[in-house]
Protein backbone atom coordinates (compact mmCIF):
# COMPACT_ATOMS: atom_id res chain seq x y z
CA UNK A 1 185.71 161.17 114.99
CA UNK A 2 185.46 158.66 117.87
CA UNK A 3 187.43 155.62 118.15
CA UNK A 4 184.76 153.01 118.62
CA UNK A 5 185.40 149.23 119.60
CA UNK A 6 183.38 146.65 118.62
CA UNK A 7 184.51 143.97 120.75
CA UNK A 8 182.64 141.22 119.17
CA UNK A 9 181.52 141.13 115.76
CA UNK A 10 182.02 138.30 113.37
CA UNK A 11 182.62 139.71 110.24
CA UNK A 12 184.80 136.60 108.84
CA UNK A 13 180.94 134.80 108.66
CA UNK A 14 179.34 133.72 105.44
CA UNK A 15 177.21 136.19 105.26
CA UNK A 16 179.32 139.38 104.84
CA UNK A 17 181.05 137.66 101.81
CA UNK A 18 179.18 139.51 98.96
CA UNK A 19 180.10 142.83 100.65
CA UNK A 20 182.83 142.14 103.54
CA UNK A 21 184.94 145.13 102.28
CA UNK A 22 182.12 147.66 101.93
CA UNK A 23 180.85 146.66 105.42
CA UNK A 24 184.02 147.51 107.19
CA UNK A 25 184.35 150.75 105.16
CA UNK A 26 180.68 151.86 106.57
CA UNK A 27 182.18 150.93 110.39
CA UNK A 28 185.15 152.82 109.61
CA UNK A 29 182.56 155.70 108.11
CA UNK A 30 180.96 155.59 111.81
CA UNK A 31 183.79 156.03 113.74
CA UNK A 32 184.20 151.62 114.75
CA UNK A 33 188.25 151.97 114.33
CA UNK A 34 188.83 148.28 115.74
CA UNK A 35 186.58 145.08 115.82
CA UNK A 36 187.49 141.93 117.37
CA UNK A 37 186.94 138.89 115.06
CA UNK A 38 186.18 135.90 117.11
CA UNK A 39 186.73 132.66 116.12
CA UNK A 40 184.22 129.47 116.68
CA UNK A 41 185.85 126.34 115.49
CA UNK A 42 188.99 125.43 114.09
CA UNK A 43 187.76 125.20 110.53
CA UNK A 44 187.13 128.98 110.30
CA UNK A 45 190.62 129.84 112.04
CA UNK A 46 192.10 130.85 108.43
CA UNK A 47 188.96 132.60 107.50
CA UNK A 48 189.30 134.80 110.71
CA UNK A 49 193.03 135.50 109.75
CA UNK A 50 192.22 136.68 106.16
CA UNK A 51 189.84 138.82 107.28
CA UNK A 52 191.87 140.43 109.95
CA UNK A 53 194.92 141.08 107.52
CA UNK A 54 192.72 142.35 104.83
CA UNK A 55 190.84 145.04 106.86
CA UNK A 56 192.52 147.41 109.16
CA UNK A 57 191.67 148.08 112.95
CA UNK A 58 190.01 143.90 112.94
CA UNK A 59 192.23 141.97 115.41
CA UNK A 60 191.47 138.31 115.70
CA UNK A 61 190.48 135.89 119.02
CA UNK A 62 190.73 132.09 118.34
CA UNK A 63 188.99 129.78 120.03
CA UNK A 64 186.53 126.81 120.10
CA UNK A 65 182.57 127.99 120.52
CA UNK A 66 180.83 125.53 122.82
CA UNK A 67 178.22 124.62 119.97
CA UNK A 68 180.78 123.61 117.49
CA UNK A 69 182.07 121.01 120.16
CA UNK A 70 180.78 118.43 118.94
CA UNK A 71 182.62 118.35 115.34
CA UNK A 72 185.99 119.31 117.31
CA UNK A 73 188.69 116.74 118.03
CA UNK A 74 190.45 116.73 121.33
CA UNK A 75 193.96 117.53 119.56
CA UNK A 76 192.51 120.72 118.33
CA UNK A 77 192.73 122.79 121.88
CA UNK A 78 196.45 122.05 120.74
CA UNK A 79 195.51 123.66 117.62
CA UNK A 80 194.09 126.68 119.34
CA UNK A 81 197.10 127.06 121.24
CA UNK A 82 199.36 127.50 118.40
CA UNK A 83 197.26 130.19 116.62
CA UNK A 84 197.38 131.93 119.54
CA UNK A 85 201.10 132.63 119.40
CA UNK A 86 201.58 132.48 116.02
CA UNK A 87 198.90 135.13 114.77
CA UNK A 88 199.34 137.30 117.86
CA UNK A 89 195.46 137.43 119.11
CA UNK A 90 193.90 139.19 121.60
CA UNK A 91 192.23 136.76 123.58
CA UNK A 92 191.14 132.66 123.82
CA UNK A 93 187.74 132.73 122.43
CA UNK A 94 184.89 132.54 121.94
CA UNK A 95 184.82 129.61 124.20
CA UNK A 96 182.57 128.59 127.58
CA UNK A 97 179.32 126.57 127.79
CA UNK A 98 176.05 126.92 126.73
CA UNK A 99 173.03 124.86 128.24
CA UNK A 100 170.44 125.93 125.50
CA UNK A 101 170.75 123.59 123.22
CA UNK A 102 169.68 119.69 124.20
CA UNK A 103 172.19 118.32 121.66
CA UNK A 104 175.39 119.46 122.42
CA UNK A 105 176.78 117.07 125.22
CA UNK A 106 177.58 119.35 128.24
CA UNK A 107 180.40 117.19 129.46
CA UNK A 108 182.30 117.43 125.96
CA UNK A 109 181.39 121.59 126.15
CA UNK A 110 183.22 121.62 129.72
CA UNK A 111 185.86 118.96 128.52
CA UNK A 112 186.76 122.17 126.17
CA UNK A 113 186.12 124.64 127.31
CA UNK A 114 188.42 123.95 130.56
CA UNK A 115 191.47 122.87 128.16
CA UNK A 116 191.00 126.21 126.89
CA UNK A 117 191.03 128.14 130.16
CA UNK A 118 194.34 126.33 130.59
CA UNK A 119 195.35 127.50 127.24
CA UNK A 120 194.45 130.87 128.45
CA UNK A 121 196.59 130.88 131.86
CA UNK A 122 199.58 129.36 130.68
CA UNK A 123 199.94 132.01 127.82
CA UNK A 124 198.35 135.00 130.07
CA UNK A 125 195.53 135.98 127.89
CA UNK A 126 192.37 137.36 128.35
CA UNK A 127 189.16 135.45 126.93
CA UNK A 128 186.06 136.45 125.47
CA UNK A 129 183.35 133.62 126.94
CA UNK A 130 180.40 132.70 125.67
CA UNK A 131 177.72 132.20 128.54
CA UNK A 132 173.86 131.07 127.87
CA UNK A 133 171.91 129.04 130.25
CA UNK A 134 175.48 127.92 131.87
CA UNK A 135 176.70 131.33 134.13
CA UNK A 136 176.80 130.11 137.08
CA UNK A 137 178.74 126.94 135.52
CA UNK A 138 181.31 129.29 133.32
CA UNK A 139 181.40 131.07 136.48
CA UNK A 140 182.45 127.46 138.62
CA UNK A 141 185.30 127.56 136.06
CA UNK A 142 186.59 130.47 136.07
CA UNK A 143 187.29 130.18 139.97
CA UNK A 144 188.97 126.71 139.46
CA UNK A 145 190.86 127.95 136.26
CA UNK A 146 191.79 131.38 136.82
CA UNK A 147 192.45 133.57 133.60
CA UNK A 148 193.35 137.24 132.74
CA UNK A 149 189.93 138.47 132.99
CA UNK A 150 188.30 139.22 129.14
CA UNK A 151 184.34 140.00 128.33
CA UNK A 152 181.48 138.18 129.41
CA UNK A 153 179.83 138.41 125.92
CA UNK A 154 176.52 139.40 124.99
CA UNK A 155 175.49 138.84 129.09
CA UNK A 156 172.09 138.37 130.85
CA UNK A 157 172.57 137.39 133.91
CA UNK A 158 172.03 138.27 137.63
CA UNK A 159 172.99 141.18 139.10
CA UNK A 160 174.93 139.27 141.19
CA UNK A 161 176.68 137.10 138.64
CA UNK A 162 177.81 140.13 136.43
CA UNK A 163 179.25 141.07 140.11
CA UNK A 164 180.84 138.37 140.36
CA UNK A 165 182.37 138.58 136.65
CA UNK A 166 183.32 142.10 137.61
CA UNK A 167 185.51 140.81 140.56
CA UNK A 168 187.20 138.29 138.66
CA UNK A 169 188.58 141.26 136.15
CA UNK A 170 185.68 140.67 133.52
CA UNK A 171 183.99 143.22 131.54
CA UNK A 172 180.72 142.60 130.57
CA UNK A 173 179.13 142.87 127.13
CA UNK A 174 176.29 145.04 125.96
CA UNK A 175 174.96 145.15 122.69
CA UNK A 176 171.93 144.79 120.19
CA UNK A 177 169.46 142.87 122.94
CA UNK A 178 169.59 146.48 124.79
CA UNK A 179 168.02 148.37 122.53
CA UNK A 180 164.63 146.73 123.15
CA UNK A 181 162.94 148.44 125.27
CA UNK A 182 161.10 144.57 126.67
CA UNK A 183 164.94 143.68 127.07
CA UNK A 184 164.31 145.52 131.12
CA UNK A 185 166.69 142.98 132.65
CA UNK A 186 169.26 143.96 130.62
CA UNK A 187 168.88 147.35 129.90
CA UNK A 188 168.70 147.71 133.86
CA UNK A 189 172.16 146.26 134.37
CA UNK A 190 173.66 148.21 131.66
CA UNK A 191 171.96 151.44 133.21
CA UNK A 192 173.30 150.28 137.06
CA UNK A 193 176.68 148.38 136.46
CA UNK A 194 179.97 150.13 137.43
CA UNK A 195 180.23 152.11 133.77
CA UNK A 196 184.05 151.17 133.56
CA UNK A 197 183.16 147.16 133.42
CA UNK A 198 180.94 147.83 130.36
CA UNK A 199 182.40 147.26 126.96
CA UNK A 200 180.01 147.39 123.52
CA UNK A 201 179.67 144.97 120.71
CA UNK A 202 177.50 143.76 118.05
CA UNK A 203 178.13 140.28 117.24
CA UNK A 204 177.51 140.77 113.68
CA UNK A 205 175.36 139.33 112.03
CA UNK A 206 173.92 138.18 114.57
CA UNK A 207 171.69 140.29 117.59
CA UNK A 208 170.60 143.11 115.42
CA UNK A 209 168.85 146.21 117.06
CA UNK A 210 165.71 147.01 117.14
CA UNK A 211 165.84 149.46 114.21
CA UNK A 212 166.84 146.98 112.15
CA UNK A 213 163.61 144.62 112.26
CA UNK A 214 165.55 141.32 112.45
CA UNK A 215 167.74 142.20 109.80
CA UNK A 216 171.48 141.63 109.57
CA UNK A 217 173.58 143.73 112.07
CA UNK A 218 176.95 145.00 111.12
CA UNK A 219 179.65 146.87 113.25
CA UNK A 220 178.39 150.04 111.90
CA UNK A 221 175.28 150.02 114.11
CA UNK A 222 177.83 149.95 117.49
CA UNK A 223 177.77 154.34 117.75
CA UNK A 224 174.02 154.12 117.25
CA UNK A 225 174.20 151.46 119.87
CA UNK A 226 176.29 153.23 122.33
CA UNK A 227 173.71 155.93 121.80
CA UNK A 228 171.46 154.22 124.01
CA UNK A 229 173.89 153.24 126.16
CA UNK A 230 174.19 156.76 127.17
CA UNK A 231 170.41 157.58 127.27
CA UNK A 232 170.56 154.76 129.64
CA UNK A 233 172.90 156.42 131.98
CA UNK A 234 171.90 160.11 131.81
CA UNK A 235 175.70 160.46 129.95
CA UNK A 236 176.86 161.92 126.83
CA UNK A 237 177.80 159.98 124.14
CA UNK A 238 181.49 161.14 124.72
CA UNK A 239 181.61 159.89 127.94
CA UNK A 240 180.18 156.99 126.72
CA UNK A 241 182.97 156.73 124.19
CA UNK A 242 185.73 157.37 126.47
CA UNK A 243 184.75 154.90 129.58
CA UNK A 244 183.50 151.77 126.78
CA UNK A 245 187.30 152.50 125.02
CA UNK A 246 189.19 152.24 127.92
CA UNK A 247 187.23 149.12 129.43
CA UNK A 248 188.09 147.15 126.07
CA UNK A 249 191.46 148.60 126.15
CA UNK A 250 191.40 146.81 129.47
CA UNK A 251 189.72 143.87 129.03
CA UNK A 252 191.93 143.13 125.68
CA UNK A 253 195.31 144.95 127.36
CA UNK A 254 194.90 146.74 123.55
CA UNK A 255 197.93 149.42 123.72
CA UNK A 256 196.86 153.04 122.35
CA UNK A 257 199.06 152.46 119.69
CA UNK A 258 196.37 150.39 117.86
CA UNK A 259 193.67 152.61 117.96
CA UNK A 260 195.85 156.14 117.34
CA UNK A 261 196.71 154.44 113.80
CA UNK A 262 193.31 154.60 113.06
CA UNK A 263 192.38 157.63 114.46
């Protein structure tokens, strides 16, 4: 069975707690052998941890979301460094700006989220970003702060700014949004984009699929997903399987030894 990677799903959120454990058994069912459990604020740190040492094949990101800035105290970037090191995650995140809602002060968002780039370079990992409204100012960042690359989640961008994403060692995200067929901006870049920058997620619960009428998503729905991916780009769903692995592998540096135990 393929070895799928959801590279964003967050299954450590409220609503997977009446059925957490059967959810990641139906991934598991559909061939999702890893998921990467962001974090979003400090206060759901532990809750990320449990739920990475309680399923196997979910590896855990920490990091401060740029909506959940304004309850976070500026001692707590310290606090995001130290669960780095100490739990062993995969990348800084989900952390960068986002310009969509009026109530979140911007200048507190980019007070963060640059103190977490820094976090970032000085212990060489990648980070998974969080971009709405804002690309072009994540993007302003990332050339003054340079990082490891990571995954410009759930994008919709330019063209030229998932370029320019690309050239800075980024993959970029793909998920539920491009399964509706009105989503033509982004089901065009995911049908142009150099195939080996594109990774898959779900960000579970949250950007269900079409099929699912607004209704939760879950990491299960990623093959079904990729599915469309493929139809996309004229591929097969192997190749599919094969190039969106090896980007996350990338993106993540995730060695093979990770995903063979789960095979």
């Amino acid at each position: 069975m393929t070895d799928w990677i959801d590279t964003h799903c967050h299954l450590d959120a409220a609503e997977f707690d009446a059925d957490r454990a059967e959810v990641h058994a139906s991934a598991l069912n559909t061939g999702v052998g890893q998921i990467i459990v962001p974090a979003v604020d400090v206060a759901n740190f532990a809750a990320v941890r449990a739920c990475c040492q309680q399923h196997p094949g979910c590896l855990p990101a920490y990091g401060i979301h740029p909506l959940y800035v304004m309850q976070a105290n500026y001692p707590d970037v310290e606090t995001v460094r130290t669960w780095l090191v100490e739990e062993k995650a995969v990348a800084v995140g989900e952390i960068g700006l986002d310009y969509f809602v009026a109530n979140v002060a911007r200048a507190r968002q980019e007070h963060f989220f640059a103190a977490q780039l820094e976090v970032a370079r000085s212990l060489d990992l990648p980070v998974i970003l969080h971009s709405r409204r804002a690309v072009d100012h994540v993007l302003k960042y990332l050339r003054r702060i340079r990082v490891h690359g990571g995954i410009a989640h759930a994008f919709n961008g330019s063209r030229q700014q998932a370029d320019a994403f690309i050239d800075m060692g980024f993959k970029i995200g793909f998920g539920g949004a491009m399964t509706f067929p009105g989503s033509r901006h982004i089901r065009d870049l995911a049908a142009t984009l150099p195939l080996e920058a594109i990774v898959l997620e779900t960000d579970a619960p949250d950007i269900p699929p079409v099929w699912l009428d607004h209704g939760r998503n879950s990491p299960a729905e990623l093959p079904r997903i990729a599915a469309v991916l493929a139809e996309l780009r004229g591929l097969s769903l192997d190749e599919i399987a094969n190039s969106c692995q090896r980007a996350a592998r990338s993106a993540l540096r995730l060695p093979a030894s990770h995903i063979e135990s789960h095979s």
